[in-house]
Protein backbone atom coordinates (compact mmCIF):
# COMPACT_ATOMS: atom_id res chain seq x y z
CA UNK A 1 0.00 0.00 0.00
CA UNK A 2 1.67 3.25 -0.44
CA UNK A 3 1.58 6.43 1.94
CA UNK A 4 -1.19 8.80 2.07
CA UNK A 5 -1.29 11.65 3.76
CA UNK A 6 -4.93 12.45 5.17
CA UNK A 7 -6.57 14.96 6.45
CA UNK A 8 -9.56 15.50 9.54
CA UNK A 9 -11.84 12.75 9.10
CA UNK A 10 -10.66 10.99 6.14
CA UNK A 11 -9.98 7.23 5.91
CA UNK A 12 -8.83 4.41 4.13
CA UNK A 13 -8.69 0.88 4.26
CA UNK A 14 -5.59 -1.40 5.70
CA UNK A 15 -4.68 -4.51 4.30
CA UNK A 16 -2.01 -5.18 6.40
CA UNK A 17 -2.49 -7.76 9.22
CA UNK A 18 -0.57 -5.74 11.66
CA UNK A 19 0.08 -2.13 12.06
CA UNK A 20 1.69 0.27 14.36
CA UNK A 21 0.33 3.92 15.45
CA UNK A 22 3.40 6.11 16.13
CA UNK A 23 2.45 9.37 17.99
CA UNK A 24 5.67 11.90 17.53
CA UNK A 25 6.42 15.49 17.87
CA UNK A 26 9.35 17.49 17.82
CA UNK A 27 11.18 17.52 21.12
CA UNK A 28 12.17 21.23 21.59
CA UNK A 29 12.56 23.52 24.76
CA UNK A 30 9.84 23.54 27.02
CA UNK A 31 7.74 21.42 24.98
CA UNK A 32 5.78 18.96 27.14
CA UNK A 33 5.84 14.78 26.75
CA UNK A 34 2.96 12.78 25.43
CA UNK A 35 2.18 9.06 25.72
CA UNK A 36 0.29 7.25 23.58
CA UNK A 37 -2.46 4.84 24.22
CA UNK A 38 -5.43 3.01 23.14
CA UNK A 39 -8.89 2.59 23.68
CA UNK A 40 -10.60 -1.34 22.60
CA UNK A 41 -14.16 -0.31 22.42
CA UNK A 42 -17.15 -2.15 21.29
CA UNK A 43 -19.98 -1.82 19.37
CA UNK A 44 -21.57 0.63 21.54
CA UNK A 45 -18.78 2.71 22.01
CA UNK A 46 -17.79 1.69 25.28
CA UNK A 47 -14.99 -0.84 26.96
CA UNK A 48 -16.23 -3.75 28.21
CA UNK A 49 -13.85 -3.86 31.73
CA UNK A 50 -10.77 -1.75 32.56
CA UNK A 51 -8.48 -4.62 30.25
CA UNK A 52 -9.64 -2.98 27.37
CA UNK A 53 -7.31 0.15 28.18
CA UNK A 54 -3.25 -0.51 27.06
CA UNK A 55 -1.26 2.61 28.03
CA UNK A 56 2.21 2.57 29.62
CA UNK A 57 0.98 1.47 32.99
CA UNK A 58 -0.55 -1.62 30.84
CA UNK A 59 1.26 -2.16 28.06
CA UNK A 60 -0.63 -5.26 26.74
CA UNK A 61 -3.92 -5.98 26.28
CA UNK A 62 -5.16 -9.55 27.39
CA UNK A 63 -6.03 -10.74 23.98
CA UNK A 64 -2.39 -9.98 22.96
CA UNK A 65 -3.19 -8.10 20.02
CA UNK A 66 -2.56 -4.80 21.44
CA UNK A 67 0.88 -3.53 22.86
CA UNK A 68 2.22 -0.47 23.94
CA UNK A 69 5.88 -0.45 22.37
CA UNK A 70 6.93 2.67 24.19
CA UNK A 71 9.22 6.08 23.44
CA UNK A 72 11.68 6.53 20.92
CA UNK A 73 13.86 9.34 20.64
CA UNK A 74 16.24 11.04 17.60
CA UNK A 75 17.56 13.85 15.94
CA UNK A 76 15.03 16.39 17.71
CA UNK A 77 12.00 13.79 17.32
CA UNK A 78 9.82 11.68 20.02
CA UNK A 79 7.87 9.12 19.59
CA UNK A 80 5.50 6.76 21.06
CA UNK A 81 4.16 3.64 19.33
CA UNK A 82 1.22 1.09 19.91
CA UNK A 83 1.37 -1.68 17.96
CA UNK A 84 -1.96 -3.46 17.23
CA UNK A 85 -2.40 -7.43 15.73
CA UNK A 86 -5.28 -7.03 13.69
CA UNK A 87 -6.06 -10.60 13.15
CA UNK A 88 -6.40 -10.71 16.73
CA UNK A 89 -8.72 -8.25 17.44
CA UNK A 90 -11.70 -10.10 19.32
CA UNK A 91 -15.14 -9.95 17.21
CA UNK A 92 -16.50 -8.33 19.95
CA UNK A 93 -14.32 -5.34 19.41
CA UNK A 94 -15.70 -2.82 17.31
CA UNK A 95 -13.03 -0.67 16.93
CA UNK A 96 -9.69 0.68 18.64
CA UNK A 97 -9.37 3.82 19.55
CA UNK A 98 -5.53 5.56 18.94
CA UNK A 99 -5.10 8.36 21.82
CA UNK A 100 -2.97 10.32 23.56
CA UNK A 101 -2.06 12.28 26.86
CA UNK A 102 0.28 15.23 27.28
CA UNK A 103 2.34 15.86 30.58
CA UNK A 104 3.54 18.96 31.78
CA UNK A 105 1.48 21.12 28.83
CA UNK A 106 -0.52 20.89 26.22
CA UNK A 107 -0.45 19.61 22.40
CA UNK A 108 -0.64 23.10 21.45
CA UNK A 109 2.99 23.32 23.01
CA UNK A 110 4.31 20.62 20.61
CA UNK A 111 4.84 21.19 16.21
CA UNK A 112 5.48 18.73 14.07
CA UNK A 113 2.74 16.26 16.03
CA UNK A 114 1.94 13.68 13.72
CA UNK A 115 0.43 9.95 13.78
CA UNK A 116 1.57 7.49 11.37
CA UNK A 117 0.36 3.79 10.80
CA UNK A 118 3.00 1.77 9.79
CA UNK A 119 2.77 -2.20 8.75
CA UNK A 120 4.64 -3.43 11.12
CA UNK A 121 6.13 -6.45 9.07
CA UNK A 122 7.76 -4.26 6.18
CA UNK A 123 8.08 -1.13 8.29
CA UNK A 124 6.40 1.16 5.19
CA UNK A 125 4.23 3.45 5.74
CA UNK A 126 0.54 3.50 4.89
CA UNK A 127 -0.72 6.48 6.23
CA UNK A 128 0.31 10.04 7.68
CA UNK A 129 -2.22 12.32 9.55
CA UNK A 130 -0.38 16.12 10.71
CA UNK A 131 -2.24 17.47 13.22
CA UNK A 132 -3.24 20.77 14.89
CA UNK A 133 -3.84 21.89 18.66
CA UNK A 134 -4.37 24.02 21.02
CA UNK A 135 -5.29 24.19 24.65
CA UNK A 136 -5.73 20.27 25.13
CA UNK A 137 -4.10 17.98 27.25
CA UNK A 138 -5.75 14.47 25.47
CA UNK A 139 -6.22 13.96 21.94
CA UNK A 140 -7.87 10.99 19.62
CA UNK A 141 -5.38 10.95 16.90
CA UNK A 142 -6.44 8.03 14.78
CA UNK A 143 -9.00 4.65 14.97
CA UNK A 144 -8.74 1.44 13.63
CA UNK A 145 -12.73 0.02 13.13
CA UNK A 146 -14.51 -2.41 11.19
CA UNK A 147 -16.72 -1.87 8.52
CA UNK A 148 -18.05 -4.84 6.34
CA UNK A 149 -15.81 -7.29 7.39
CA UNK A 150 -12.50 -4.98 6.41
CA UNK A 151 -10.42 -2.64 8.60
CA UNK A 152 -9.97 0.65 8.32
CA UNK A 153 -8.11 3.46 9.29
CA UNK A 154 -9.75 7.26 10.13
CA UNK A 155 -8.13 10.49 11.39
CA UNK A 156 -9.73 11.21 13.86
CA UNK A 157 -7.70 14.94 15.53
CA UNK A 158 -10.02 15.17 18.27
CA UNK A 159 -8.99 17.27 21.59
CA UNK A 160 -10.18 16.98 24.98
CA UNK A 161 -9.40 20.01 27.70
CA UNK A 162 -10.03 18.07 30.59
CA UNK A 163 -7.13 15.20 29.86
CA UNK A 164 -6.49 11.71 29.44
CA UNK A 165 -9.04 11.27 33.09
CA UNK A 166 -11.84 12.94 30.73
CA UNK A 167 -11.17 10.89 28.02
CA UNK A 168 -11.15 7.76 29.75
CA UNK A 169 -14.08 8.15 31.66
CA UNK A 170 -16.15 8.95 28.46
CA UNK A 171 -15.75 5.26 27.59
CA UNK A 172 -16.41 3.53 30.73
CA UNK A 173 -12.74 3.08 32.37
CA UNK A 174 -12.45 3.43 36.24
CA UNK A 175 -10.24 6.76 37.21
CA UNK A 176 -8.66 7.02 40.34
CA UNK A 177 -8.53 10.27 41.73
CA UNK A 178 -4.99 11.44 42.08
CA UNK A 179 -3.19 12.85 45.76
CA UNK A 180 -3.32 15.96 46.37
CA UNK A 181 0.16 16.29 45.77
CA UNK A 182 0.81 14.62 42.63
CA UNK A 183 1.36 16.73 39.69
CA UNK A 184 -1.25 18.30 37.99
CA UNK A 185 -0.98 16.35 34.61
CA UNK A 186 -2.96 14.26 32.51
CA UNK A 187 -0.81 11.33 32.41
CA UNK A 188 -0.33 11.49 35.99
CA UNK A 189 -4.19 11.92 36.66
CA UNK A 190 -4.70 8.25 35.81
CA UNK A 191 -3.34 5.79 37.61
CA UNK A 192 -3.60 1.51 36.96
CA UNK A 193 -7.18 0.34 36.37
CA UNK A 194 -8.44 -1.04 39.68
CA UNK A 195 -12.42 -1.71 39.37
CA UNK A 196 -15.86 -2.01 36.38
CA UNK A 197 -15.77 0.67 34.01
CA UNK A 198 -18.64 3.30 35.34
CA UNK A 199 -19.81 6.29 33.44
CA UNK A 200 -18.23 9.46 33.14
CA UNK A 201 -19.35 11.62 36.28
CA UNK A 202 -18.96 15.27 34.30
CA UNK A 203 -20.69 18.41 36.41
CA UNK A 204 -23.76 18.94 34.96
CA UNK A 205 -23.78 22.28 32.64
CA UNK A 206 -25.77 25.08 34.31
CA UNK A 207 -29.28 24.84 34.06
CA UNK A 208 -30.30 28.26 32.43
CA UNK A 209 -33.81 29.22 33.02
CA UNK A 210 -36.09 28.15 30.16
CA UNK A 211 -39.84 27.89 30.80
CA UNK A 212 -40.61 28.24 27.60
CA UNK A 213 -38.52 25.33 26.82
CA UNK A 214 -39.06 23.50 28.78
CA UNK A 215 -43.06 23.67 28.11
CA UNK A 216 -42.12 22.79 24.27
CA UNK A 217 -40.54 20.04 25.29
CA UNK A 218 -43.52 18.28 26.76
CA UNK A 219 -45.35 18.52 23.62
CA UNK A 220 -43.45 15.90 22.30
CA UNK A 221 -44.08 12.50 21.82
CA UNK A 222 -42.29 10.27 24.83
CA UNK A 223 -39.73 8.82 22.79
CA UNK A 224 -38.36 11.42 21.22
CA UNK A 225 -38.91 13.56 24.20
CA UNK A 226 -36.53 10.46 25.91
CA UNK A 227 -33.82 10.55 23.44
CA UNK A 228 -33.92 14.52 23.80
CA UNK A 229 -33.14 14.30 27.16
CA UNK A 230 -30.61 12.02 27.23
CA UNK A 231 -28.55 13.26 23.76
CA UNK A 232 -28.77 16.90 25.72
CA UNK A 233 -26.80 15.22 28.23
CA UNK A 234 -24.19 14.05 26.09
CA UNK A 235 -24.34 17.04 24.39
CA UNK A 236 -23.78 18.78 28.20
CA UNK A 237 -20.97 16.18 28.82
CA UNK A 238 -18.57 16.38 25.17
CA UNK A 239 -18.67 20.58 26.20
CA UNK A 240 -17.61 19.92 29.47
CA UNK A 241 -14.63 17.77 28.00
CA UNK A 242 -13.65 20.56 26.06
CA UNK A 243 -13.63 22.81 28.86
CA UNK A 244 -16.62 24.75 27.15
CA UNK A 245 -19.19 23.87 29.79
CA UNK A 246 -22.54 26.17 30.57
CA UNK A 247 -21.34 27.92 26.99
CA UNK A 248 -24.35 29.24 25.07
CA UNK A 249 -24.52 29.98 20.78
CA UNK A 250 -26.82 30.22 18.53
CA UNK A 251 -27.32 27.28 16.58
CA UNK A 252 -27.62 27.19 13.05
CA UNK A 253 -28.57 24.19 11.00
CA UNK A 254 -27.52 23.96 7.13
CA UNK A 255 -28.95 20.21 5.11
CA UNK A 256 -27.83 19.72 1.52
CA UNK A 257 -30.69 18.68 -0.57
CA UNK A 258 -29.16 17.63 -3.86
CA UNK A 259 -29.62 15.01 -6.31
CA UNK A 260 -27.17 12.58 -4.55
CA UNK A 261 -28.57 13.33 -1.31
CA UNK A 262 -32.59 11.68 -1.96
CA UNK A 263 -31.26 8.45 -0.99
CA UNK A 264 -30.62 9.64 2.47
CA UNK A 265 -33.93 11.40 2.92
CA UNK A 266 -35.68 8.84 1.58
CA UNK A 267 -34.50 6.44 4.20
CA UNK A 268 -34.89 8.85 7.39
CA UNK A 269 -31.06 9.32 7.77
CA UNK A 270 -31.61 13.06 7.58
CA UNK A 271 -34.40 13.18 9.54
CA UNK A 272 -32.41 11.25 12.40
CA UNK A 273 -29.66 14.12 11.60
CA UNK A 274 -31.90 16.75 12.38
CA UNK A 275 -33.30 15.55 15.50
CA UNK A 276 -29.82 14.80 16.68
CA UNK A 277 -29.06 18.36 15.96
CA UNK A 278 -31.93 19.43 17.98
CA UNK A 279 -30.19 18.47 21.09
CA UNK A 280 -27.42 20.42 20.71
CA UNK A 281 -29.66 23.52 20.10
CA UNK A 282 -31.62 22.35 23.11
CA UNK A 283 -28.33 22.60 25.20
CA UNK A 284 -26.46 26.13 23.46
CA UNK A 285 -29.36 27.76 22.27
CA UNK A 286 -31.24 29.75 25.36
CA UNK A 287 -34.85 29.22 23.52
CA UNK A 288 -33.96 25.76 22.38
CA UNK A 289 -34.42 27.01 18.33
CA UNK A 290 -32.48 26.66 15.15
CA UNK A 291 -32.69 28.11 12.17
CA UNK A 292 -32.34 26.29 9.14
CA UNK A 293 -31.67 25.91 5.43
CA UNK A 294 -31.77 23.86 2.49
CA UNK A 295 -29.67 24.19 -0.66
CA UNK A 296 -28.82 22.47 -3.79
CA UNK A 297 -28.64 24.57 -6.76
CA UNK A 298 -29.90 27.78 -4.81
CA UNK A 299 -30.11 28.39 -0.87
CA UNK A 300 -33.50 28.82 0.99
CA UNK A 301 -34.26 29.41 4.23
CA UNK A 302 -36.79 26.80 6.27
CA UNK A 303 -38.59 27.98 9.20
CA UNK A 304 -37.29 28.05 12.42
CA UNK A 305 -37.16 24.96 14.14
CA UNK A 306 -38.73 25.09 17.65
CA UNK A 307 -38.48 21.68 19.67
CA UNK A 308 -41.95 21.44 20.69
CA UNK A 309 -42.62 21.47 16.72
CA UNK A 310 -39.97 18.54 15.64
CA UNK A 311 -42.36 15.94 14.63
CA UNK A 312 -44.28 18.20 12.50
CA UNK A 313 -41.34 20.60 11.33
CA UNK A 314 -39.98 16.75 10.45
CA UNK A 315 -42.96 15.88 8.22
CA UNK A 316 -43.32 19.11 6.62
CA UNK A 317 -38.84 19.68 5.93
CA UNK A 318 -37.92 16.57 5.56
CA UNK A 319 -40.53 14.53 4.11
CA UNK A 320 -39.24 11.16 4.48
CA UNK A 321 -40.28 8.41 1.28
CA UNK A 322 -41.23 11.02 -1.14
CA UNK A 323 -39.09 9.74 -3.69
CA UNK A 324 -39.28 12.81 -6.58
CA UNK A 325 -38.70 15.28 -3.87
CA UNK A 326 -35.11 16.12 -6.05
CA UNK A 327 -36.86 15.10 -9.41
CA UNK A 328 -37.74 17.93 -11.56
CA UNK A 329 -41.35 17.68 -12.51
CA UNK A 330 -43.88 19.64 -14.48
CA UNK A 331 -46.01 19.16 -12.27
CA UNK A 332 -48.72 22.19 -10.89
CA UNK A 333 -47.45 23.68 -7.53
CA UNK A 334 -49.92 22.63 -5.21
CA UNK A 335 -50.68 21.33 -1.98
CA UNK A 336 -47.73 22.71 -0.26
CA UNK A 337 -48.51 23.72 3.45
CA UNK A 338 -47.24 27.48 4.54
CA UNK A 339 -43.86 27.32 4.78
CA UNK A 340 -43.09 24.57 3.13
CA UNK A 341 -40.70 25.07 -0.19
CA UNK A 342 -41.01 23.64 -3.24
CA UNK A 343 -37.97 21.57 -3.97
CA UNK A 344 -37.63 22.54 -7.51
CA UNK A 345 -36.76 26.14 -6.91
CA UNK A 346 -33.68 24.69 -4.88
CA UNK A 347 -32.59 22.46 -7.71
CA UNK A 348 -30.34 19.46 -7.73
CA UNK A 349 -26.71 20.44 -7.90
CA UNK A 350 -23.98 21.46 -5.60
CA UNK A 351 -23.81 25.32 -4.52
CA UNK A 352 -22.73 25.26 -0.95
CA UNK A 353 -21.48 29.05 -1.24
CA UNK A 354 -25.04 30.39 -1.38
CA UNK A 355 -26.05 28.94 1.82
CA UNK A 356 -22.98 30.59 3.71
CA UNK A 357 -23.72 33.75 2.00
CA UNK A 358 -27.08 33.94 3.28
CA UNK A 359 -26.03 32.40 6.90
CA UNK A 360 -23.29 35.13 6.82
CA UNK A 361 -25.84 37.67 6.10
CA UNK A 362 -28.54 36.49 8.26
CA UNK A 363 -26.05 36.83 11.42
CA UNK A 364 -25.07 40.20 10.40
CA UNK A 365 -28.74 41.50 10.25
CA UNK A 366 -29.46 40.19 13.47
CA UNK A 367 -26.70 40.25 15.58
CA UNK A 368 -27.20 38.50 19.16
CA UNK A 369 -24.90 38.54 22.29
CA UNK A 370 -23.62 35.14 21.96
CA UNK A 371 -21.51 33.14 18.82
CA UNK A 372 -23.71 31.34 15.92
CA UNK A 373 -22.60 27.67 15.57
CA UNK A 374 -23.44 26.30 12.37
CA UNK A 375 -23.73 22.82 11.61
CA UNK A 376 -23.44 22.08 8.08
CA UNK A 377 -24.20 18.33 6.71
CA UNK A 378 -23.65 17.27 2.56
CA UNK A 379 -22.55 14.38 0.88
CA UNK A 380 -19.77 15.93 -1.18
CA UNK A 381 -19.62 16.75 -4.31
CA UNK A 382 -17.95 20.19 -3.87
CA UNK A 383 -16.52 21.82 -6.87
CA UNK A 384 -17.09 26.15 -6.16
CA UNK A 385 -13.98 25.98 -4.19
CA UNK A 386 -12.84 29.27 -5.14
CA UNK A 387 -15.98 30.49 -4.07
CA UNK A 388 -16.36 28.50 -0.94
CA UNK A 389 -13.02 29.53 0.36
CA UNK A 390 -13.83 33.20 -0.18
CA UNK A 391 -16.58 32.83 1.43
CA UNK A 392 -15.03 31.49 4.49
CA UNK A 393 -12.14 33.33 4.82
CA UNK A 394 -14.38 36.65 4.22
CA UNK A 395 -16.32 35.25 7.61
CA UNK A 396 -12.88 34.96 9.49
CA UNK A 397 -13.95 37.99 11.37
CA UNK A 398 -17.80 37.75 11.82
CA UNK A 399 -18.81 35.57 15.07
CA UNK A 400 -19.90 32.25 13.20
CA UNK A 401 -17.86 28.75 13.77
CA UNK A 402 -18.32 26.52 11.01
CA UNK A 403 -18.94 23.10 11.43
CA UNK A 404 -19.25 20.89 8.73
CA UNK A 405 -19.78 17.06 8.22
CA UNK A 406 -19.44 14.90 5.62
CA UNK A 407 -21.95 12.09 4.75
CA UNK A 408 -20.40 9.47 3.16
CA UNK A 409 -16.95 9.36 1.24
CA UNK A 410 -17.37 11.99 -1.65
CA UNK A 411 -15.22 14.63 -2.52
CA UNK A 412 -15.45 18.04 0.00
CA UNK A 413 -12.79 19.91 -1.88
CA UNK A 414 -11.59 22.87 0.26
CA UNK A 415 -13.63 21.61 2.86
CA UNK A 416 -11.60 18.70 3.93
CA UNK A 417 -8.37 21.27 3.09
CA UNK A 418 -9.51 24.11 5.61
CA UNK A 419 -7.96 23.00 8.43
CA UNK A 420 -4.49 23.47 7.20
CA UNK A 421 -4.99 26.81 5.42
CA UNK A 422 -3.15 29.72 6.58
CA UNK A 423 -3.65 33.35 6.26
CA UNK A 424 -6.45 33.59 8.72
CA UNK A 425 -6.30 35.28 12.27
CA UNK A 426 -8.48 32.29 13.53
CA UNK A 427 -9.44 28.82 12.57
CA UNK A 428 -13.12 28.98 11.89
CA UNK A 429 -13.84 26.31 10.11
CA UNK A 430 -13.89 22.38 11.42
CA UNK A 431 -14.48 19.47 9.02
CA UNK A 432 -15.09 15.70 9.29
CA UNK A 433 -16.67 12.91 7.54
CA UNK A 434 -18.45 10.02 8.20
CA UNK A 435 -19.38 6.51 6.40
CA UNK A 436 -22.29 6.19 8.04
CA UNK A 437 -23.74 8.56 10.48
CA UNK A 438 -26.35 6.40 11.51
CA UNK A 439 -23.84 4.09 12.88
CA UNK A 440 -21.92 6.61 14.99
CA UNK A 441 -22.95 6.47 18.71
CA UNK A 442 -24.35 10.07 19.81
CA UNK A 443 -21.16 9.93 21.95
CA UNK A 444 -19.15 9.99 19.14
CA UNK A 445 -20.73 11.96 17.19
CA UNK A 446 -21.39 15.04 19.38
CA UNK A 447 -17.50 15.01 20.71
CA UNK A 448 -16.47 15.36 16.96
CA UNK A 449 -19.04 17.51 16.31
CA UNK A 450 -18.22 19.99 19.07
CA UNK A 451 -14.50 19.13 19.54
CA UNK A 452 -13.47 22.50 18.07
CA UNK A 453 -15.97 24.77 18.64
CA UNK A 454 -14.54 25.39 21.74
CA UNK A 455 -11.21 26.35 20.99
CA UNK A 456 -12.66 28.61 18.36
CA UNK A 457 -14.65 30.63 21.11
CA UNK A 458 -11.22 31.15 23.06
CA UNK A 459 -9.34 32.21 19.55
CA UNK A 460 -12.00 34.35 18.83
CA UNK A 461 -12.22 36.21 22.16
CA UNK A 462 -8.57 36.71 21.98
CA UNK A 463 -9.00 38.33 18.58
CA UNK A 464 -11.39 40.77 19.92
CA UNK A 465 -13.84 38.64 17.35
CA UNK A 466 -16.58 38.14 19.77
């Protein structure tokens, strides 16, 4: 296999039978260590017992198919290596997570950090993932997960403020508190699994009051009102582990609607997407709203989406099983309800700029006291990048994080490429992608999601941008 070097949230398949995940950075003054680790996690995105954590106070995971090789150090370089036997990866294991703790700073200290997965046999490499960071003292660099019987490899590049302890815990291992007097590090915060994994015990996120919310909230059937609660939780819990706890935004949701995208209407992925999305409104947004559009061809705006009004906003936006909804059709224009567009003025084709444009100008005619978080979904396709990227680097200075997520593995053009651009005074742009959402654990999905969102708001703040 030859070398590729990804970026966020790409992946790529790995043929060989065993591999190695080498963590390094450049070992300058003042710079802080790292160790790796890694996380065996199952299906549901959890470990099954404390075993299922190899780090450098256990280096070797029962099965024997994952090690921790240790440090290696030369010619200004460190590294740290966990080597993992593929074949012997127990079918109960899902996937294995490839992480990382810093002591004595953070991995915004370090340059040149980098993960590599090498095949451990030959010693080539098969893939190389540079990575960014700030203020965190944990990091995901990479997994290693199954999908239809094959392995594969994703970039992962996601931070966590409160440490290797906060990372842990979010997948069920045991931490033991540390003394008082032991230094104030992540790697030092965890000491040797002792007891059953438990969940993570983060402070719950202040409660802001919300009657209003709150009353919309009972409106809605007991299920979803269920899975509300308990994805605003999580929601609650990935800010926390980004140190971003009891922050509030404005929540703005963008859904691509073109040709390529029917097949995931048309089999309720979006319409799980959306409500998924609610959550995180329910938890930033002080009145619990979004507002929303729809583009393809040409942008259009969707009315607001109020939680007490999901099932119905759901019916009327999403309209799960029509199957012409992207079909052009002659057609009269009838029977649409108020609100509701008419899917042939947005088109079929792939014009992502128009919906930042009007997000951008929708923030700037009504400005509010708090950031605007938008979350923006498509399936690829891109090809404006010149006008994307103007776009976005125009809104460097206007109080909107972008965060956008690919469905499936399509092209995102400058997208994907963001990340690594220079020239701007802050990074406002995150991007990863996804196989299949519907198979990513709300866990997952909202620490990705939200994992630099965060950091933005600090950057941002800094730059006298909010």
């Amino acid at each position: 296999m030859t070398a590729t070097s990804l970026s966020k949230g790409a992946n790529l398949p790995v043929g060989s039978p065993v591999v190695r995940a080498e963590l390094s950075w450049s070992a300058g003054a003042g710079a802080p260590d790292a160790d790796a680790s890694a996380l065996l996690l199952t299906a549901a995105g959890r470990v099954r017992d404390d075993g299922d954590f190899v780090f450098y106070n256990q280096p070797a995971h029962p099965s024997g198919a994952v090690r921790h090789l240790g440090k290696r150090q030369g010619e200004g370089v460190t590294s740290d290596t966990v080597e993992v036997d593929l074949r012997g990866i127990e079918p109960a294991v899902d996937r294995v997570v490839l992480c990382a703790s810093a002591d004595g700073g953070t991995f915004g200290q370090m340059s040149g950090l980098t993960l590599r997965l090498l095949d451990s046999g030959t010693g080539a490499e098969l893939a190389r993932f540079a990575m960014t960071a700030t203020t965190e003292t944990a990091f995901i660099g990479g997994e290693l997960y199954r999908r239809a019987g094959q392995w594969k490899f994703r970039a992962v590049g996601q931070g966590y403020a409160s440490g290797l302890a906060g990372l842990a815990t979010d997948f069920g291992i045991s931490v033991d508190e540390a003394p008082a007097s032991a230094p104030a590090s992540a790697s030092a915060s965890v000491q040797a699994p002792l007891s059953a994994p438990k969940p993570a015990s983060a402070p719950a996120a202040p409660a802001p009051g919300r009657p209003r919310f709150e009353k919309d909230v009972e409106r809605l059937p007991v299920d979803m009102r269920k899975r509300l609660s308990l994805r605003k939780e999580q929601v609650a819990v990935s800010l926390w582990k980004h140190g971003a706890a009891g922050v509030t935004a404005r929540v703005v949701l963008v859904l691509d609607a073109s040709g390529s995208m029917s097949f995931l209407y048309t089999k309720g992925i979006v319409a799980d997407v959306v409500e998924r999305m609610a959550a995180v409104a329910a938890q930033l947004d002080d009145d619990g709203e979004m507002q929303a559009w729809t583009f393809a061809s040409n942008a259009a705006r969707l009315p607001d989406l109020r939680l007490g009004e999901l099932p119905e906003w759901l019916r009327l936006h999403v309209r799960v099983g029509e199957l012409g909804l992207f079909r052009r059709s002659r057609r009269p224009r009838s029977g649409l309800a108020p609100g509701q567009l008419d899917m042939r003025d947005v088109g079929i084709q792939n014009e992502e700029q128009k919906a930042i444009a009007q997000v951008r100008d929708f923030v700037r005619e009504n400005p509010v006291a708090v950031p605007t978080l938008v979350l923006f979904f498509s399936d690829g396709g891109v090809y404006r990048d010149a006008q994307i990227e103007r776009e976005l680097r125009d809104a460097v200075e206007e109080p909107i994080f972008w965060q956008f997520v690919g469905l499936g593995r399509s092209n995102y053009g400058v997208l994907e490429r963001f990340d690594t651009m220079s020239g701007r005074r802050v990074d406002n742009v995150g991007f990863f992608a996804v196989d299949d959402i519907g198979r990513v654990p709300d866990a997952e999905l909202y620490d990705r999601l939200l994992s630099e969102f965060p950091s933005w708001i600090t950057a941002a703040g800094r730059a006298g941008i909010l």
